[in-house]
Protein backbone atom coordinates (compact mmCIF):
# COMPACT_ATOMS: atom_id res chain seq x y z
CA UNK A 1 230.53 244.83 -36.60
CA UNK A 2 230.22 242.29 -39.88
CA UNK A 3 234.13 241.41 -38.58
CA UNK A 4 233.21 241.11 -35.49
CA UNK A 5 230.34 238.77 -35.83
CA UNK A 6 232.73 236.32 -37.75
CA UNK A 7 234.58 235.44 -34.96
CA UNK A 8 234.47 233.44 -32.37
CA UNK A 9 234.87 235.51 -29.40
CA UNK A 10 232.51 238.05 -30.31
CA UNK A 11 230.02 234.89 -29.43
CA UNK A 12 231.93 233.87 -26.48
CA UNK A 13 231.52 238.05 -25.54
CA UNK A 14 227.53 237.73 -26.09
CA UNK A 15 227.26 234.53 -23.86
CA UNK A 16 228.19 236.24 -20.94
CA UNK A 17 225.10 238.96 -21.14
CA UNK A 18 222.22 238.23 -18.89
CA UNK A 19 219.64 238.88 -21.88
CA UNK A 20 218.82 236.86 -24.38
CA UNK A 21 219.96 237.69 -27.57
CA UNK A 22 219.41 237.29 -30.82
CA UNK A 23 221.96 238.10 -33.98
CA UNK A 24 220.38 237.29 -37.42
CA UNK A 25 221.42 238.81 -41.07
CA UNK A 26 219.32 242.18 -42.25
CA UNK A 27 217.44 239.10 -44.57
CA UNK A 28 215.63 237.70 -41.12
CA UNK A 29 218.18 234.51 -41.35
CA UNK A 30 219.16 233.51 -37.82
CA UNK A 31 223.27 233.55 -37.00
CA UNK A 32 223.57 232.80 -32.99
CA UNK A 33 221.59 232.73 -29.41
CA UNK A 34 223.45 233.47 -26.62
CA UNK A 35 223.23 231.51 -24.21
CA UNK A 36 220.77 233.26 -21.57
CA UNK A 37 218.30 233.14 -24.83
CA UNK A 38 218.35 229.31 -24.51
CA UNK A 39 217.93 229.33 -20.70
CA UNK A 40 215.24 231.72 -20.95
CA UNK A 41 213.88 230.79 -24.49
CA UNK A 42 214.68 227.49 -24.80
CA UNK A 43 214.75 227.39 -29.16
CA UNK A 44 218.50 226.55 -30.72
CA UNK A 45 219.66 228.61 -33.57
CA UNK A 46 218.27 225.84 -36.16
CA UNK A 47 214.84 226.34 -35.22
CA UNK A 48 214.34 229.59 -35.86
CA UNK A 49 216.16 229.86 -38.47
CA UNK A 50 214.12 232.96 -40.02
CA UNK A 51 211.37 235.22 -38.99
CA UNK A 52 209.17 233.31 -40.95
CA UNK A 53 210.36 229.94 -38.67
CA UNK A 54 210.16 232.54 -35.33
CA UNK A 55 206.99 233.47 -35.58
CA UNK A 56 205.42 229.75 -36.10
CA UNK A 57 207.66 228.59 -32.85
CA UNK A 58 206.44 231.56 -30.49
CA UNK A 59 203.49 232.24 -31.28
CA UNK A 60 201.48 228.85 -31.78
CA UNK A 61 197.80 230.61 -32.33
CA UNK A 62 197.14 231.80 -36.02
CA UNK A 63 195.09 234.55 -34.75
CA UNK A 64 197.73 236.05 -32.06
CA UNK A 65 200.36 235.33 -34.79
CA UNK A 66 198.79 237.23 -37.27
CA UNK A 67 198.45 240.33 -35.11
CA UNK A 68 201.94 240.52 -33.80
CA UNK A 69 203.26 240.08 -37.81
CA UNK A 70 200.68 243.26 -38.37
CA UNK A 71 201.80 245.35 -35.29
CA UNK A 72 205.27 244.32 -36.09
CA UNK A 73 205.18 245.10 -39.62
CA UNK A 74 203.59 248.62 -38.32
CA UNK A 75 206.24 249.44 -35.76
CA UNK A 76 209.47 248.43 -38.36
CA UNK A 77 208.10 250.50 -41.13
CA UNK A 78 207.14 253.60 -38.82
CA UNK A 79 210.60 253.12 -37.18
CA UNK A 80 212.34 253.25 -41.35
CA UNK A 81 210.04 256.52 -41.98
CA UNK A 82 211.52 258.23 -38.69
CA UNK A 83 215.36 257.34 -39.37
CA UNK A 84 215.52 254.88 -37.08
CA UNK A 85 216.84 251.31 -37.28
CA UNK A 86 215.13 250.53 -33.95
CA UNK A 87 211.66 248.93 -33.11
CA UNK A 88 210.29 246.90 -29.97
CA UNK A 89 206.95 245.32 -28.72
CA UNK A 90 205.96 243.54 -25.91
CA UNK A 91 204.15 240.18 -26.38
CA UNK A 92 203.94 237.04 -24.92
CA UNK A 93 205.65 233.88 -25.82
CA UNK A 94 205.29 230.29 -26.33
CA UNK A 95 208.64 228.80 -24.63
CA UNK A 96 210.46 225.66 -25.87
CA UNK A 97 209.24 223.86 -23.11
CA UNK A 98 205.26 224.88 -23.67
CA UNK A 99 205.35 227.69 -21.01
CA UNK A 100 204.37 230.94 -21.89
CA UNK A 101 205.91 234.26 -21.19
CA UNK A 102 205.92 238.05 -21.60
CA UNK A 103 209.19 239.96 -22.93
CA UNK A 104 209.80 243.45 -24.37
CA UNK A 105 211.17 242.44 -27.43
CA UNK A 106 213.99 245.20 -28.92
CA UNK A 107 215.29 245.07 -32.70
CA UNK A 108 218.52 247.07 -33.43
CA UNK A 109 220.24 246.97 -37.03
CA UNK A 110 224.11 247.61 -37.25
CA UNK A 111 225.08 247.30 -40.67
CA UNK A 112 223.75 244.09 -42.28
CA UNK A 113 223.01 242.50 -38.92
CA UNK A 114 220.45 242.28 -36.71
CA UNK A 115 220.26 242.33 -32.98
CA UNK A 116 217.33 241.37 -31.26
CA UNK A 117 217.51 241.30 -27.24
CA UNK A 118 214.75 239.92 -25.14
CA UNK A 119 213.70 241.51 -21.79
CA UNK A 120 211.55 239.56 -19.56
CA UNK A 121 208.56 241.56 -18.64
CA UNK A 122 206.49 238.44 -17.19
CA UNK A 123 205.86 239.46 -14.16
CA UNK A 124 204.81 243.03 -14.26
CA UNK A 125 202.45 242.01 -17.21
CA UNK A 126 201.18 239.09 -14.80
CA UNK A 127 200.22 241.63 -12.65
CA UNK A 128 198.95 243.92 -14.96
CA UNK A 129 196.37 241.15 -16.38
CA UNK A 130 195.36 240.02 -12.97
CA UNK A 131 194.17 243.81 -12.23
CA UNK A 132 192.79 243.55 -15.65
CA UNK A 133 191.05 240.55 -15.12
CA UNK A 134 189.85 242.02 -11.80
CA UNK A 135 188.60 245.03 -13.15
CA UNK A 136 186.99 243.17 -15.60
CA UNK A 137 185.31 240.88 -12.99
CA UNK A 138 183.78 243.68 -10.97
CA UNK A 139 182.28 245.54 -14.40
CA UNK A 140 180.26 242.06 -15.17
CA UNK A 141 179.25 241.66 -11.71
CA UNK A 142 178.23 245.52 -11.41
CA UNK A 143 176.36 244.86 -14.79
CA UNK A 144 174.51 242.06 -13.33
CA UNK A 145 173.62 243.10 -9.88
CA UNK A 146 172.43 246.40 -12.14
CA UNK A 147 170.14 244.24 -14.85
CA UNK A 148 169.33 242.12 -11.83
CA UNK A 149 167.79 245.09 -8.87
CA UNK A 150 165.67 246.75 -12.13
CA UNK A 151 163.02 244.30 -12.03
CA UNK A 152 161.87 244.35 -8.51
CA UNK A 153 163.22 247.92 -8.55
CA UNK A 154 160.96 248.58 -11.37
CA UNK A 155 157.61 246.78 -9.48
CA UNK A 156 158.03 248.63 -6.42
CA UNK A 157 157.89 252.18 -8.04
CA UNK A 158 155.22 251.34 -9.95
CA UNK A 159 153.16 250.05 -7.09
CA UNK A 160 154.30 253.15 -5.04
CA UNK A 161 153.48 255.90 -8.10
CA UNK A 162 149.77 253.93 -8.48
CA UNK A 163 148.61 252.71 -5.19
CA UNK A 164 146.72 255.79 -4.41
CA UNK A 165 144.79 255.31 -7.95
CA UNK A 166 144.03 251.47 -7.17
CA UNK A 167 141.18 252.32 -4.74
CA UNK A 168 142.71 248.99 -3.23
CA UNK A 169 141.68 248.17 0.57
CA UNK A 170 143.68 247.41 3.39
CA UNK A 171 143.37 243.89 2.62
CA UNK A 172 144.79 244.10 -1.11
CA UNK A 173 147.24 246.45 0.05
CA UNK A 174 148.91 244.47 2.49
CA UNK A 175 148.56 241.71 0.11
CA UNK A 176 150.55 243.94 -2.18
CA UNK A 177 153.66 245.11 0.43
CA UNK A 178 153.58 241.18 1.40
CA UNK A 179 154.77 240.35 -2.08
CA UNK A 180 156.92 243.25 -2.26
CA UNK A 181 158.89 242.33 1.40
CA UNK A 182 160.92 239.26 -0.56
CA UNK A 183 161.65 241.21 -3.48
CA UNK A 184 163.14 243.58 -1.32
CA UNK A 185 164.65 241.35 0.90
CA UNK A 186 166.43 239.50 -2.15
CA UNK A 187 167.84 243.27 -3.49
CA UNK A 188 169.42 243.81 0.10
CA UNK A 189 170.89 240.00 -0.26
CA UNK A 190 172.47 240.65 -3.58
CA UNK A 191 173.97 243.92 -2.50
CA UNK A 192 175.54 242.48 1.06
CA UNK A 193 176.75 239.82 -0.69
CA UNK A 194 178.39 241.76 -3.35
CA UNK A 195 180.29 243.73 -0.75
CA UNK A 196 181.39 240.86 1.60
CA UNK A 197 182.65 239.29 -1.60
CA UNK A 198 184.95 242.44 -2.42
CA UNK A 199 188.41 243.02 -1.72
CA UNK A 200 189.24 246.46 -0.11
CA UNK A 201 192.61 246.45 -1.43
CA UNK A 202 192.33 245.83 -4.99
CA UNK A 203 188.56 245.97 -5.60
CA UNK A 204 188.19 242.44 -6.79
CA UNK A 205 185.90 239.66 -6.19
CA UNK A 206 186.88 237.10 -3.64
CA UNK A 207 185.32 233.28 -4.67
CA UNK A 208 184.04 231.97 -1.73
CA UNK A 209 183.06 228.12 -1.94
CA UNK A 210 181.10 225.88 -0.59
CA UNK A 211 178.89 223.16 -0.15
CA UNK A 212 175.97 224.04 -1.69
CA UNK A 213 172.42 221.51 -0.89
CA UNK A 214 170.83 221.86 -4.85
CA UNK A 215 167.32 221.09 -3.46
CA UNK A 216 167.14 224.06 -0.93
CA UNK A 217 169.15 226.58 -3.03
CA UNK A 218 166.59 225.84 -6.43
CA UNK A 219 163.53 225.78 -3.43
CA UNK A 220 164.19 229.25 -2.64
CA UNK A 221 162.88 230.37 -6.15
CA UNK A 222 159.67 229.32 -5.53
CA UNK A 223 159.37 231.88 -3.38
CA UNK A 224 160.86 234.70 -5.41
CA UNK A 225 159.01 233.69 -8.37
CA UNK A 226 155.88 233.28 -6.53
CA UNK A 227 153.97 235.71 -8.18
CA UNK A 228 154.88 235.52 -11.58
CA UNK A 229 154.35 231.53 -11.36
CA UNK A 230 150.96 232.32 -9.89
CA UNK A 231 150.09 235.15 -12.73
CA UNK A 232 150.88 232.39 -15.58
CA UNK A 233 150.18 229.07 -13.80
CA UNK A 234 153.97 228.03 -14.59
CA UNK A 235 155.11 225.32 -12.43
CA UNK A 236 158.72 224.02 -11.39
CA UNK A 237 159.68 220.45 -11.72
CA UNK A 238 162.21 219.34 -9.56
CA UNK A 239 164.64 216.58 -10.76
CA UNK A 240 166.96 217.01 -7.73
CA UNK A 241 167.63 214.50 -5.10
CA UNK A 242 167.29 215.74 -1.52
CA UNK A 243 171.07 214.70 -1.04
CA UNK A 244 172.64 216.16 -4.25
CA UNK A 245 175.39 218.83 -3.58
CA UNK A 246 177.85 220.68 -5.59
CA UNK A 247 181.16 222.78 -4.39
CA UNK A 248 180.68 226.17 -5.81
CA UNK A 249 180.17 230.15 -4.57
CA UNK A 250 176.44 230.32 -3.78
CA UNK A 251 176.31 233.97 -4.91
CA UNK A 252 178.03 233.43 -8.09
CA UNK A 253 175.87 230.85 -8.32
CA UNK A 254 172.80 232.55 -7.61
CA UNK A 255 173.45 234.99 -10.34
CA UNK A 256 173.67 232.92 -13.36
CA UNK A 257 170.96 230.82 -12.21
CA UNK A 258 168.32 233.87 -11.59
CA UNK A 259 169.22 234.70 -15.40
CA UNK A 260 168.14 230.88 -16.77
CA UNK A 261 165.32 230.75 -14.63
CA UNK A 262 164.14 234.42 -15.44
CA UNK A 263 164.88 233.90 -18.93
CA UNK A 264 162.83 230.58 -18.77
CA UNK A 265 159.73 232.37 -17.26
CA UNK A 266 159.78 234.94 -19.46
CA UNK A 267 158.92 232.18 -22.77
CA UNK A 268 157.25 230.13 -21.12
CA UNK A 269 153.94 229.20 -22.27
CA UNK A 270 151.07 229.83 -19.43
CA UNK A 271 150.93 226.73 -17.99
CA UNK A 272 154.01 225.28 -18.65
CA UNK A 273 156.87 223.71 -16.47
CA UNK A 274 160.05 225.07 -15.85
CA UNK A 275 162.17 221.78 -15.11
CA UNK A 276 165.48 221.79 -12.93
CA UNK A 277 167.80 218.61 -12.27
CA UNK A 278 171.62 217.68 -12.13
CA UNK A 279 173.47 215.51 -13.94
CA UNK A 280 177.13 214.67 -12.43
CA UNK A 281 180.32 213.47 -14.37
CA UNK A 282 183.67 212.52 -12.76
CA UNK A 283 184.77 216.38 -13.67
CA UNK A 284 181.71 218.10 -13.77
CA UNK A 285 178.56 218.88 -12.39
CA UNK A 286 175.67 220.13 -14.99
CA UNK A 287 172.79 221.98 -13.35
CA UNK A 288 170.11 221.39 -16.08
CA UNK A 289 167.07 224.29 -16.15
CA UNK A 290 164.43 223.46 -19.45
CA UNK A 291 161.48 225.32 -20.58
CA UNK A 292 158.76 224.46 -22.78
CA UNK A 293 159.10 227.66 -24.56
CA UNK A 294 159.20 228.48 -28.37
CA UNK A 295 162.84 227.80 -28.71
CA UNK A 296 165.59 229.92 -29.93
CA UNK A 297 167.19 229.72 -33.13
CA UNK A 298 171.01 229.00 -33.60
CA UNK A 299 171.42 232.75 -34.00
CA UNK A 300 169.94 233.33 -31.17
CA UNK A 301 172.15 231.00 -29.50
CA UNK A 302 175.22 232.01 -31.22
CA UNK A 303 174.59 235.19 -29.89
CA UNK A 304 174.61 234.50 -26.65
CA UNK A 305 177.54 231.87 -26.34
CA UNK A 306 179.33 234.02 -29.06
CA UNK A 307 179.12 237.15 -26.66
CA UNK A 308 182.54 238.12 -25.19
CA UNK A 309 183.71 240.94 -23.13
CA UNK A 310 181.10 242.90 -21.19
CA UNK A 311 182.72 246.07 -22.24
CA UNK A 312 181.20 245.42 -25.57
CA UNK A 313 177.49 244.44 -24.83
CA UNK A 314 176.38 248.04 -25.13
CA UNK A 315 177.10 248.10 -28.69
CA UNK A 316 176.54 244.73 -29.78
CA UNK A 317 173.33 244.31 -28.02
CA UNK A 318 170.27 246.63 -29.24
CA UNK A 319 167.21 244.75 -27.26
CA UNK A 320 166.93 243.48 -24.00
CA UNK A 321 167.34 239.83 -25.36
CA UNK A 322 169.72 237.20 -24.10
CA UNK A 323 171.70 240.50 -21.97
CA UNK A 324 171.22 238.77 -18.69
CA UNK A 325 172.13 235.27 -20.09
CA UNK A 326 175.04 236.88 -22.10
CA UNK A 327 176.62 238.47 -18.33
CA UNK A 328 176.06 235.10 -16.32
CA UNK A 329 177.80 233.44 -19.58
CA UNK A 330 180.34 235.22 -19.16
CA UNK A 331 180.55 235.45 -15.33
CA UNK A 332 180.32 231.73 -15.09
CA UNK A 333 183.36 231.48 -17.61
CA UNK A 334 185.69 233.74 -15.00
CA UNK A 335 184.86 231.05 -12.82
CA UNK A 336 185.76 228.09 -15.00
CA UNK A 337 182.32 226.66 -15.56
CA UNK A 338 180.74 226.68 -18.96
CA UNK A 339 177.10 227.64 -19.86
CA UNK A 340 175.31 225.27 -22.99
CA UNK A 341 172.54 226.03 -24.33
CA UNK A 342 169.96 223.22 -26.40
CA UNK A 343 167.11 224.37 -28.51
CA UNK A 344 165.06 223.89 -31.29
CA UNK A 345 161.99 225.92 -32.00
CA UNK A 346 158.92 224.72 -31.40
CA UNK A 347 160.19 222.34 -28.62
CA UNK A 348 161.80 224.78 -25.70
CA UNK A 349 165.65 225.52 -24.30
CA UNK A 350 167.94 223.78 -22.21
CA UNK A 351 170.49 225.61 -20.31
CA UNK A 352 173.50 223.45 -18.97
CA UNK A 353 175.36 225.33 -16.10
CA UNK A 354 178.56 223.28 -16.01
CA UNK A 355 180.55 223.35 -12.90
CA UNK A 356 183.72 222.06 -12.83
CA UNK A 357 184.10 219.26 -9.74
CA UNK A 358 186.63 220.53 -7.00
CA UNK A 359 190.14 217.37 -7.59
């Protein structure tokens, strides 16, 4: 094999596979790419000269480098305690020309040479991430909806379990059901448009924009909110002009702003203001909602903008705070907006729901 390697033609043999190839010495030192490695690939021999000089090419992020060295090292050395001079991993690439790409990545060692082919597995692990990422949509919008129907869920039980103890009259009972109707009304909302929003054939959520008139959509929580504003005296301040519109999915929408807005009522002082207004850039649009609450501190922040992967709130969360705020976070992220948050104690929050503009 060492003879063969030497000569010419062996290279001339190797250019005519399909896969990319690598050969480098047992030492990591790079000897030839065939030519299907430099179509695919795009790196000449001279740039990745070594392992060492591989790994900075391909994979550009410290982090992701530094776990494919690790699960690398792992496979290699489990492969030497098994016999075997054979090892492969899939991972995805950073191309010569900037793209990025998924292979299954085979090591074979003939004498004191290495052979390393490439198969390109980008677009069965495409697919695999988009039902990933799908999956992963409908478990944060499942956890919403679910932290979302428990409030009103939660006041109509109790009314039902202690009506009969109330010694209310007809009056104060309809009184009661009246303020009951919306909350109802808003569960069956969330819940139709969950489902009209849901692909039958692969269980995902299907964006649906739109223009979206900020004054009536924010208007429609005084209504909601109408008896917990009333309870606390808590106003909303409306910095919105009648005209003012964004392009985004009203339900998706909906969701992260019922979090800010509960989370705002929740700390705000009795008789405070809850103010809403929009601020609009070339590239975004940032739906301001402030409180004159006690402020969180930058842990408290950190926690919430540090939160990722729903999977994980469970254990990393072991109170009630910040979960709703954490899941529209991270909802509104899936959807390419960003959520900010401003506070100081003593002086109240800011949450920025930034929505990028549609080009």
């Amino acid at each position: 094999m060492k003879n063969l390697v030497l000569k010419g033609e062996f290279y001339e043999s190797i250019d005519l596979i399909i896969t990319p190839i690598i050969l480098a010495k047992e030492d990591t030192e790079c000897q030839y790419v065939n030519k299907a490695f430099l179509s695919a690939v795009g790196y000449n021999q001279a740039e990745i000269i070594d392992q060492s000089a591989w790994f900075d090419k391909v994979y550009p992020d410290p982090e992701y480098r530094e776990d494919v060295k690790n699960t690398w090292r792992m496979l290699t050395e489990a492969a030497k305690v098994d016999g075997s001079s054979h090892a492969h991993m899939i991972s995805k690439i950073c191309c010569a020309d900037g793209s990025y790409k998924w292979f299954d990545i085979h090591e074979n060692i003939y004498g004191d040479i290495k052979v390393v082919t490439l198969l390109d597995v980008n677009e069965s692990q495409k697919s695999n991430e988009e039902l990933i990422d799908a999956i992963s949509q409908k478990d944060i919008l499942l956890s919403v909806i679910a932290h979302d129907v428990r409030s009103p869920l939660g006041n109509i039980r109790q009314v039902i379990n202690s009506y009969k103890d109330l010694g209310l009259s007809t009056e104060e009972m309809a009184g009661i059901f009246a303020g009951i109707l919306p909350q109802i009304d808003y569960i069956f909302n969330i819940i139709n448009s969950l489902l009209l929003r849901t692909s039958d054939e692969r269980g995902s959520f299907i964006e649906k924009r739109e223009k979206i008139n900020l004054s009536m959509f924010f208007g429609k929580y005084i209504d909601y909110y109408h008896e917990r504003l009333v309870q606390r005296d808590i106003n909303f301040v409306f910095n919105i002009a009648g005209n003012d519109t964004i392009d985004f999915d009203p339900f998706i929408l909906d969701v992260i702003s019922r979090n800010v807005i509960d989370n705002a009522i929740k700390y705000s002082p009795d008789s405070g203001s809850i103010f809403i207004s929009c601020q609009k850039s070339d590239n975004y649009s940032d739906l301001v909602i402030r409180d004159m609450g006690p402020g969180m501190s930058a842990t408290q922040s950190e926690r919430i903008l540090g939160n990722k992967g729903s999977r994980r709130l469970k254990n990393q969360i072991t109170d009630s705070f910040g979960l709703g705020l954490i899941m529209a976070k991270e909802i509104l992220e899936k959807h390419n907006g960003q959520l900010k948050i401003n506070s100081e104690i003593g002086k109240g929050t800011s949450f920025n729901i930034q929505i990028p503009n549609l080009a």
